[in-house]
Protein backbone atom coordinates (compact mmCIF):
# COMPACT_ATOMS: atom_id res chain seq x y z
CA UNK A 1 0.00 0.00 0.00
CA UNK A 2 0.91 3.35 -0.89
CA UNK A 3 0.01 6.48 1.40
CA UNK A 4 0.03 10.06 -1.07
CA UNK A 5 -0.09 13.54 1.27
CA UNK A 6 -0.47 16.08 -1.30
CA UNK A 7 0.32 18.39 1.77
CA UNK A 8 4.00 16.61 2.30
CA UNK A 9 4.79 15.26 -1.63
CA UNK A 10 3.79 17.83 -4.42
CA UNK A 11 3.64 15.27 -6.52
CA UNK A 12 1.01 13.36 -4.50
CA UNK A 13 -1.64 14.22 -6.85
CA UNK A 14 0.57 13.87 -10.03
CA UNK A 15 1.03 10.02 -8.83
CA UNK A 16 -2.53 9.25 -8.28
CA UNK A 17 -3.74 10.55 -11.01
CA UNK A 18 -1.37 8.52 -13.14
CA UNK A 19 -2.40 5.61 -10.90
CA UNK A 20 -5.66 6.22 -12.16
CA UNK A 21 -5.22 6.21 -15.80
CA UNK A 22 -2.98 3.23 -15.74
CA UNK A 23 -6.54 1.39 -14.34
CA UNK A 24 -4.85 0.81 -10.57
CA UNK A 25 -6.95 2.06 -7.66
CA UNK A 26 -6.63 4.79 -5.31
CA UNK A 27 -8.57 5.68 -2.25
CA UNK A 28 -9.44 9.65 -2.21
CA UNK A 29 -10.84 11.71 -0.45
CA UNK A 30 -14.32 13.32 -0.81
CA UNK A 31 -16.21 16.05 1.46
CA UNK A 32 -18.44 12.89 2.52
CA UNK A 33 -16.61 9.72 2.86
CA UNK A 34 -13.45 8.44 1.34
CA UNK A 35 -13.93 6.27 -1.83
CA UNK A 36 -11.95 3.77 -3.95
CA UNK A 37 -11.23 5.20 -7.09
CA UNK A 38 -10.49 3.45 -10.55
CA UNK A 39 -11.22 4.99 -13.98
CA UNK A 40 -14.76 4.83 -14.91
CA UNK A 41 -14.39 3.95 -18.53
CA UNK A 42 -12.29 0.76 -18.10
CA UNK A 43 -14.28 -2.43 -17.34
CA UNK A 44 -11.13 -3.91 -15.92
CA UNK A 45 -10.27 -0.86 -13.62
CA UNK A 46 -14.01 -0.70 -12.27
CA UNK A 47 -13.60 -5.43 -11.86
CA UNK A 48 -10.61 -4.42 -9.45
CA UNK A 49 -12.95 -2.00 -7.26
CA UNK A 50 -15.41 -4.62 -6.86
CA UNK A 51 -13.06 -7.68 -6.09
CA UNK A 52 -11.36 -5.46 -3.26
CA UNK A 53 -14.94 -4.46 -2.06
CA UNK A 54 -16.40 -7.92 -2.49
CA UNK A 55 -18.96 -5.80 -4.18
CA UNK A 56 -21.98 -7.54 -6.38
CA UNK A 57 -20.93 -6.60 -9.89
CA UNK A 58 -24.50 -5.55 -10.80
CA UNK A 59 -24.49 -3.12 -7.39
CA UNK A 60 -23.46 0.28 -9.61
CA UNK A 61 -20.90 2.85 -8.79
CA UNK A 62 -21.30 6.46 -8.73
CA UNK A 63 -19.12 7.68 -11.59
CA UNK A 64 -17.02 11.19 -9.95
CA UNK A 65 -16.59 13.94 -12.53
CA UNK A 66 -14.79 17.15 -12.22
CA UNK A 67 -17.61 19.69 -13.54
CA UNK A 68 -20.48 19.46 -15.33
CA UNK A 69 -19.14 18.89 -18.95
CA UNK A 70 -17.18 15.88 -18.26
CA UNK A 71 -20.58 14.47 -17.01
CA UNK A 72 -22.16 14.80 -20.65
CA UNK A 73 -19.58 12.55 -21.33
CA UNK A 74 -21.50 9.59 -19.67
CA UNK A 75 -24.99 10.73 -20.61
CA UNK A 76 -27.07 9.94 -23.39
CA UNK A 77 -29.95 12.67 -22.07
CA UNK A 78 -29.69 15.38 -19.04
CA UNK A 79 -32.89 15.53 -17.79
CA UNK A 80 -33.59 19.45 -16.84
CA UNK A 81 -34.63 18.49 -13.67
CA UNK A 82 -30.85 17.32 -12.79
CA UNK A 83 -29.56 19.99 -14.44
CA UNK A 84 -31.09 22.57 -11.82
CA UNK A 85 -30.26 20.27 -8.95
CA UNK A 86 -26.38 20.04 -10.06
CA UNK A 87 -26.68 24.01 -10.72
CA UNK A 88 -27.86 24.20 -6.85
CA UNK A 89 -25.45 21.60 -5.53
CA UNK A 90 -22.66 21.06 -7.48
CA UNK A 91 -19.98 20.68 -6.12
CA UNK A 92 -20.78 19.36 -3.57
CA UNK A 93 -22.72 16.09 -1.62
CA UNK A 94 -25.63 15.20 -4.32
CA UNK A 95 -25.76 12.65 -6.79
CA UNK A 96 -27.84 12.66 -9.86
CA UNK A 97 -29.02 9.10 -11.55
CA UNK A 98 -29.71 10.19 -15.13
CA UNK A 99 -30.10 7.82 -18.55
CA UNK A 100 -26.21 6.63 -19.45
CA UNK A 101 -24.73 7.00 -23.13
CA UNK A 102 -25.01 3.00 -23.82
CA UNK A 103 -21.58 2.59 -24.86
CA UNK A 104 -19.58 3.99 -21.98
CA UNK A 105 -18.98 3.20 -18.29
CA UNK A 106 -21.23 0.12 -18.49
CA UNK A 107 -19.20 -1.71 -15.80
CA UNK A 108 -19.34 1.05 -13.80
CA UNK A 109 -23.45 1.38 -13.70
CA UNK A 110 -23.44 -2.32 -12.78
CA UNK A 111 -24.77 -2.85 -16.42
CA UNK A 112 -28.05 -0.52 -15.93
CA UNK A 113 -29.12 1.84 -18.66
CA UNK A 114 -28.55 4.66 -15.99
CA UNK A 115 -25.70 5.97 -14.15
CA UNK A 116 -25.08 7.84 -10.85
CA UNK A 117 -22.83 10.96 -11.80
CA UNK A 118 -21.45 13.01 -8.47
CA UNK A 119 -19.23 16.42 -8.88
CA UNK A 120 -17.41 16.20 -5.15
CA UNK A 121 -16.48 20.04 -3.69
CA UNK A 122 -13.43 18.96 -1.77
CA UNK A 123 -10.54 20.44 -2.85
CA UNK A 124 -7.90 17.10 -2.83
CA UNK A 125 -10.72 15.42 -4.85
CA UNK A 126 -11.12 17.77 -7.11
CA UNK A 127 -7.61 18.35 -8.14
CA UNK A 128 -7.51 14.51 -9.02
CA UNK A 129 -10.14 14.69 -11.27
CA UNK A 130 -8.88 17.55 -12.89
CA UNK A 131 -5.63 15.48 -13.35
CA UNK A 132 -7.07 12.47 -14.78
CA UNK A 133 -9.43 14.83 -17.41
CA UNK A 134 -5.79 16.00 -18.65
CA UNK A 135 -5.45 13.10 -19.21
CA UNK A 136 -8.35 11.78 -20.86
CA UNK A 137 -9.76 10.17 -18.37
CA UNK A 138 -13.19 12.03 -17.62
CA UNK A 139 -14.78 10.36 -15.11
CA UNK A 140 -13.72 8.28 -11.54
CA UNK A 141 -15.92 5.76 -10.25
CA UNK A 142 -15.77 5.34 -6.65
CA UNK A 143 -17.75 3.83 -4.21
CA UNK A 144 -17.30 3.87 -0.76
CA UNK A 145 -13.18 2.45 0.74
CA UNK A 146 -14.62 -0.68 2.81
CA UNK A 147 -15.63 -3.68 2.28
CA UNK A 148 -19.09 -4.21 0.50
CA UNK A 149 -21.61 -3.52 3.71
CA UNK A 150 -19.34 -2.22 6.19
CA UNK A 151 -18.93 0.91 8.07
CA UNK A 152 -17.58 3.90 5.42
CA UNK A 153 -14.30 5.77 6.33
CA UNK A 154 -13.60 9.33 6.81
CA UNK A 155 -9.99 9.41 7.48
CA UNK A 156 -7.38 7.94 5.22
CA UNK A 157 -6.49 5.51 8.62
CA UNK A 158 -9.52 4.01 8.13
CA UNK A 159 -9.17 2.83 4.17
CA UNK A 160 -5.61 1.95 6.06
CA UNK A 161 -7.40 -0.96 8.13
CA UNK A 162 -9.44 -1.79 5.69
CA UNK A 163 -7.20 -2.63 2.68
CA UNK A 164 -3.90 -2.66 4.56
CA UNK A 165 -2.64 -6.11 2.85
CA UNK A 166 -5.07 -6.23 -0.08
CA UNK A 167 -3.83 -6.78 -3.62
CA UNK A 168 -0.36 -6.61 -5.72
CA UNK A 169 -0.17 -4.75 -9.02
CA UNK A 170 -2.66 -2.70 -9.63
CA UNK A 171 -4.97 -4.27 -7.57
CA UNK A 172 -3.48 -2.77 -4.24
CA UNK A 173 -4.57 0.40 -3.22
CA UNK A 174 -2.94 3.60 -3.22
CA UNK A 175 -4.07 6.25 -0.32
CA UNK A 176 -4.37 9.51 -1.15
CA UNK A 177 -5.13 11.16 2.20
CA UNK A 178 -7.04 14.73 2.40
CA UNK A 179 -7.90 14.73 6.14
CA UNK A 180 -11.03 13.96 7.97
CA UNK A 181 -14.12 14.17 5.73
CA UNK A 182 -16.37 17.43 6.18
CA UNK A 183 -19.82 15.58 5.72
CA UNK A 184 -19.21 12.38 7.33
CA UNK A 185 -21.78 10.60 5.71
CA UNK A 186 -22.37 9.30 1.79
CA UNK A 187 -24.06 11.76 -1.07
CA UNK A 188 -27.25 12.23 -1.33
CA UNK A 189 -28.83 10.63 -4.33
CA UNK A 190 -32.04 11.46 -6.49
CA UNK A 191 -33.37 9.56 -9.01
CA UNK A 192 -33.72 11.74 -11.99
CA UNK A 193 -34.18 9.40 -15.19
CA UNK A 194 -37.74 9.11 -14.47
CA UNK A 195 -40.60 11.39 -15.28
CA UNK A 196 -40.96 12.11 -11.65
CA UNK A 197 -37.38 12.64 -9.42
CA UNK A 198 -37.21 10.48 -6.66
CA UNK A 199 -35.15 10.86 -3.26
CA UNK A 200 -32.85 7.38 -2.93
CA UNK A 201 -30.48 8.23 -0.06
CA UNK A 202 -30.78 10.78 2.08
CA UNK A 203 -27.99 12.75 3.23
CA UNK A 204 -26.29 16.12 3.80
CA UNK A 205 -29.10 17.80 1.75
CA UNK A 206 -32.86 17.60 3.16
CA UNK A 207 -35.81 16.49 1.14
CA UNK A 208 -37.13 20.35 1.46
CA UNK A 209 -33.69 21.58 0.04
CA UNK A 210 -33.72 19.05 -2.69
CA UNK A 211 -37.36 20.03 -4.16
CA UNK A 212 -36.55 23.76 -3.61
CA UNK A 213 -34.41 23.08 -5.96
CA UNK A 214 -35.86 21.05 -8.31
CA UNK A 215 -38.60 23.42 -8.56
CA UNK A 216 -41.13 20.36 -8.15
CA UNK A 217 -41.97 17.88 -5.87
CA UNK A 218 -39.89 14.69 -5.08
CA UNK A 219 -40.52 11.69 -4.22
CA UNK A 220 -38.77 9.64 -1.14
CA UNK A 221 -38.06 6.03 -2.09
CA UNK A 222 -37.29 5.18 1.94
CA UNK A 223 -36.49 1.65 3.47
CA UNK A 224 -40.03 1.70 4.81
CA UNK A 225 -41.68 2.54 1.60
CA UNK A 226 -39.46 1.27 -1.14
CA UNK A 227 -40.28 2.49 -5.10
CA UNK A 228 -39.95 -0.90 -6.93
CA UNK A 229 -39.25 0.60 -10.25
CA UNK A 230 -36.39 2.87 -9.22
CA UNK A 231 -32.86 1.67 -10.55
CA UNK A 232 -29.97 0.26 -8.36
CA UNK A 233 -27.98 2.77 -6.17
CA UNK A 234 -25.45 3.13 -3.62
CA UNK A 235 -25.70 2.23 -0.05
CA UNK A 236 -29.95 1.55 -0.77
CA UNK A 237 -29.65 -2.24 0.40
CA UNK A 238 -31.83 -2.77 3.69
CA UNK A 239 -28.68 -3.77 5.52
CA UNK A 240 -25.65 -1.62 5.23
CA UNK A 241 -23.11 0.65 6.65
CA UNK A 242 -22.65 -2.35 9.75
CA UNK A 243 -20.04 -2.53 12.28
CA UNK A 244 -18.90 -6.47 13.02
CA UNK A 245 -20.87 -5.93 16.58
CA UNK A 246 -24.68 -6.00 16.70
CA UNK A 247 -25.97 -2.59 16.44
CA UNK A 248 -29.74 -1.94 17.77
CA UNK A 249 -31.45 1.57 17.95
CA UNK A 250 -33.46 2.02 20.71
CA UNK A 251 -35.24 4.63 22.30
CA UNK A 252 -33.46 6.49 25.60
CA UNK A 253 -36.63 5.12 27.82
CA UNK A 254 -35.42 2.05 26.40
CA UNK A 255 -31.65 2.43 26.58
CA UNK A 256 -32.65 3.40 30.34
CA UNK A 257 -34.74 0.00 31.21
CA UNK A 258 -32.36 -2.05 29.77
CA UNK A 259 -29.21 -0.64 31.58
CA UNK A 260 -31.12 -0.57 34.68
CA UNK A 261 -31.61 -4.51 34.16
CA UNK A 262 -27.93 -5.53 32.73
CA UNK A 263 -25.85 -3.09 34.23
CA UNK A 264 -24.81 -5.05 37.43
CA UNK A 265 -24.42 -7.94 35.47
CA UNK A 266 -22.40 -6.33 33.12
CA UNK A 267 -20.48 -4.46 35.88
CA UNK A 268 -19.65 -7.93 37.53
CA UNK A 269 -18.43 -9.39 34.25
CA UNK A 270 -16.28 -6.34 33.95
CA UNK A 271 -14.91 -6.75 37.49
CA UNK A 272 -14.22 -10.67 37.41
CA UNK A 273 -12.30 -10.30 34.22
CA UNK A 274 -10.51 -6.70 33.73
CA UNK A 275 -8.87 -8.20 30.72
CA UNK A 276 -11.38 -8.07 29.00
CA UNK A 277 -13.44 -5.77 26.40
CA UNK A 278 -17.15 -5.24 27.84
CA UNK A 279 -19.59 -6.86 25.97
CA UNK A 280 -21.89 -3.74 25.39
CA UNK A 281 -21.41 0.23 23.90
CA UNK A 282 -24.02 2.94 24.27
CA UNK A 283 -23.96 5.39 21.95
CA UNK A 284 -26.53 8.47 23.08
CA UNK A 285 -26.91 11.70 22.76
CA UNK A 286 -29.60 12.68 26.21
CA UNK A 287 -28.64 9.35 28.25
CA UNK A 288 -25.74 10.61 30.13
CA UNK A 289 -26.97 13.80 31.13
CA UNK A 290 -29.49 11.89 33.68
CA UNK A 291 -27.21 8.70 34.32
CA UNK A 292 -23.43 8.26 35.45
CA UNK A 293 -21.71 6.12 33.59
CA UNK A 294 -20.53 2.64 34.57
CA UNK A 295 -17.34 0.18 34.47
CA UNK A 296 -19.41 -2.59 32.75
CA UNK A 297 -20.46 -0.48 29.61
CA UNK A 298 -18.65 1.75 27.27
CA UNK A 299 -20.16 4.80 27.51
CA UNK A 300 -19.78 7.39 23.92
CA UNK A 301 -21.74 10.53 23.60
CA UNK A 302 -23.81 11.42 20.13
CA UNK A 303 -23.65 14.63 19.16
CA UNK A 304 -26.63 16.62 19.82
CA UNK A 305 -26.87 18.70 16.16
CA UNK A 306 -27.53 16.54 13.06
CA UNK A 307 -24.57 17.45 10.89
CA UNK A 308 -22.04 17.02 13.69
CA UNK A 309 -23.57 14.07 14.49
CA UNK A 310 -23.27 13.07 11.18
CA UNK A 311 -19.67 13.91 10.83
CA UNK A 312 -18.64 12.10 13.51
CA UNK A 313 -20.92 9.09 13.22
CA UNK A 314 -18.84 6.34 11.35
CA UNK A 315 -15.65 7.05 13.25
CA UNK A 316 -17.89 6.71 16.66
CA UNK A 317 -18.89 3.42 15.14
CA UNK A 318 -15.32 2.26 13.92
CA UNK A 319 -13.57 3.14 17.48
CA UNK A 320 -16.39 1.30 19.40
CA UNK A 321 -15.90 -1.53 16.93
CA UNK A 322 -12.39 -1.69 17.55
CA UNK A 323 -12.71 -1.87 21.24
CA UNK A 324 -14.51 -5.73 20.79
CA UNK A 325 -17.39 -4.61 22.30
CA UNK A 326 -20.34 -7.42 20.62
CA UNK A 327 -23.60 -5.26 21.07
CA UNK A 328 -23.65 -1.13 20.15
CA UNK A 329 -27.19 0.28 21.07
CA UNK A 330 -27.76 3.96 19.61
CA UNK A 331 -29.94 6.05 20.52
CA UNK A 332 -32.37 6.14 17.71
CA UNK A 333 -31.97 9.90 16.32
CA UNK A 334 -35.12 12.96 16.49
CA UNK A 335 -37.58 12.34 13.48
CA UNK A 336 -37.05 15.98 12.04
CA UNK A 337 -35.71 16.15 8.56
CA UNK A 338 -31.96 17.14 9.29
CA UNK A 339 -31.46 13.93 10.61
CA UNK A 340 -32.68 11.83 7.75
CA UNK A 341 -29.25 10.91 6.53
CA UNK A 342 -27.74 10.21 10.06
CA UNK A 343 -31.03 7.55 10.79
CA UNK A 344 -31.31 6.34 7.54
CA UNK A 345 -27.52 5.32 7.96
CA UNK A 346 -28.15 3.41 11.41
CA UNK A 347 -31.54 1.79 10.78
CA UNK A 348 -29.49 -0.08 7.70
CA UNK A 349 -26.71 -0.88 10.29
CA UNK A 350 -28.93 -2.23 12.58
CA UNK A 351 -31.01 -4.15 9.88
């Protein structure tokens, strides 16, 4: 594995790029989550992203341009309706599904006649993709830097432990390492091949923000409430984003009853062997305020605002994961509309 700081090596992003067009992968950074990167328009590039993910073939990748040209590239129609939501949004967290040109990137869109197109807004990101259009390469697909299902990283450490060992060649993966993501949590994605647009994933961007934007309404394809006709997309499976412990949501009345019945127990375990992880994490935002923490449990606060809680949620997740805990119970998050993204995210963990 190589690590690339384009703060440390000016030629950080010269070497990536290069990566890139020779159809190796490279982990970059994005304003959400870190992704693996290959060249869209190379079948064999985009076979090396799933193999290291352990990704279904036929599960499509969002395809990472540098501006709104390079994304005709991929197109065979830009629905107006897309074109005012990349106007508002681009760059930056949204991704538009709109009909694919037929004879490009069809590896990439898991073989659908549509494809998920994404202009990022963070700066490392963007000078990559500027790097690899001089160089004739228009367009980087990337899905999230973990294995298929698991929790996403926002720090180059994390695509570290994930892929650390993985691959020779070009199948190993190069870091390139931009800091801590600013978002925290994946794109936002609407549906926009259809007559009617239609809200896949939430995320940074609210429902309200989305059809202010549009200038119509949208639909929300949700877990609870799937749209059977809408195509494939990113991180929509009903289980996703999971850390290897058991993660439940539960309500704080319900974090409280249940602490009040396992704590000693837990507390004893935790006593008679010291050694030893505990067995349970609470992750809450109001719990601790009323209830002083114990021995037997490790005890993480949430963040009480939805976009810091969003930020910092898959880190939270990795570090509890990493301390061998076997059971994570969240608080489940407030129902308003800034925390779509952050719930969505946990009710497919916990699925």
């Amino acid at each position: 594995m190589r690590l690339l700081d384009p703060a440390t090596q000016p030629d950080a992003i010269e070497q990536a790029a290069r990566r890139i067009v020779a159809g190796g992968l490279v982990a970059l950074p994005t304003e959400t989550v870190y992704g693996l990167g290959a060249r869209a328009d190379d079948a064999d590039a985009v076979a090396r992203i799933f193999a290291a993910k352990g990704r279904p073939s036929d599960h499509p990748l969002i395809v990472h341009v540098p501006n709104g040209a390079a994304a005709l590239h991929f197109v065979s129609a830009f629905p107006p309706v897309a074109q005012r939501l990349c106007a508002a949004f681009w760059p930056g967290p949204l991704t538009v599904i709109v009909p694919r040109d037929p004879d490009v990137a069809t590896a990439a869109a898991g073989g659908q006649d549509t494809i998920g197109l994404r202009c990022p807004s963070h700066p490392v990101a963007r000078q990559l993709l500027e790097a690899c259009a001089n160089l004739d390469v228009l367009g980087v697909a990337a899905p999230s830097a973990n294995r298929f299902g698991r929790i996403s990283p926002t720090q180059a450490a994390h695509v570290v432990d994930e892929f650390q060992d993985a691959g020779e060649g070009l199948d190993e993966v190069w870091v390139l390492d931009g800091g801590p993501c600013e978002v925290g949590i994946e794109s936002t994605i609407v549906d926009c091949s259809r007559e009617q647009p239609v809200l896949l994933r939430p995320g940074r961007l609210t429902l309200a923000e989305i059809e202010a934007a549009a200038g119509q309404p949208v639909l929300w394809s949700s877990p609870e409430a799937p749209d059977p006709a809408a195509p494939k997309a990113p991180g929509t499976l009903a289980s996703h984003y999971a850390p290897r412990a058991r993660l439940r949501l539960m309500a704080d009345t319900q974090l409280d009853a249940a602490l009040d019945v396992l704590e000693p127990e837990l507390l004893a375990a935790a006593l008679r062997e010291p050694g030893h992880p505990p067995k349970v994490a609470v992750y809450s935002r109001s719990l601790w305020a009323r209830r002083a923490p114990s021995k037997g449990v490790v005890h993480r606060s949430m963040p009480g605002d939805a976009a810091t809680a969003a930020h910092d949620l898959f880190a939270d997740l990795r570090e509890l994961d990493a301390l061998g805990v076997e059971l994570i119970w969240v608080e489940t998050p407030p129902e308003d509309a800034a925390w779509d993204g952050v719930r969505d995210r946990l009710r497919r963990a916990a699925a």
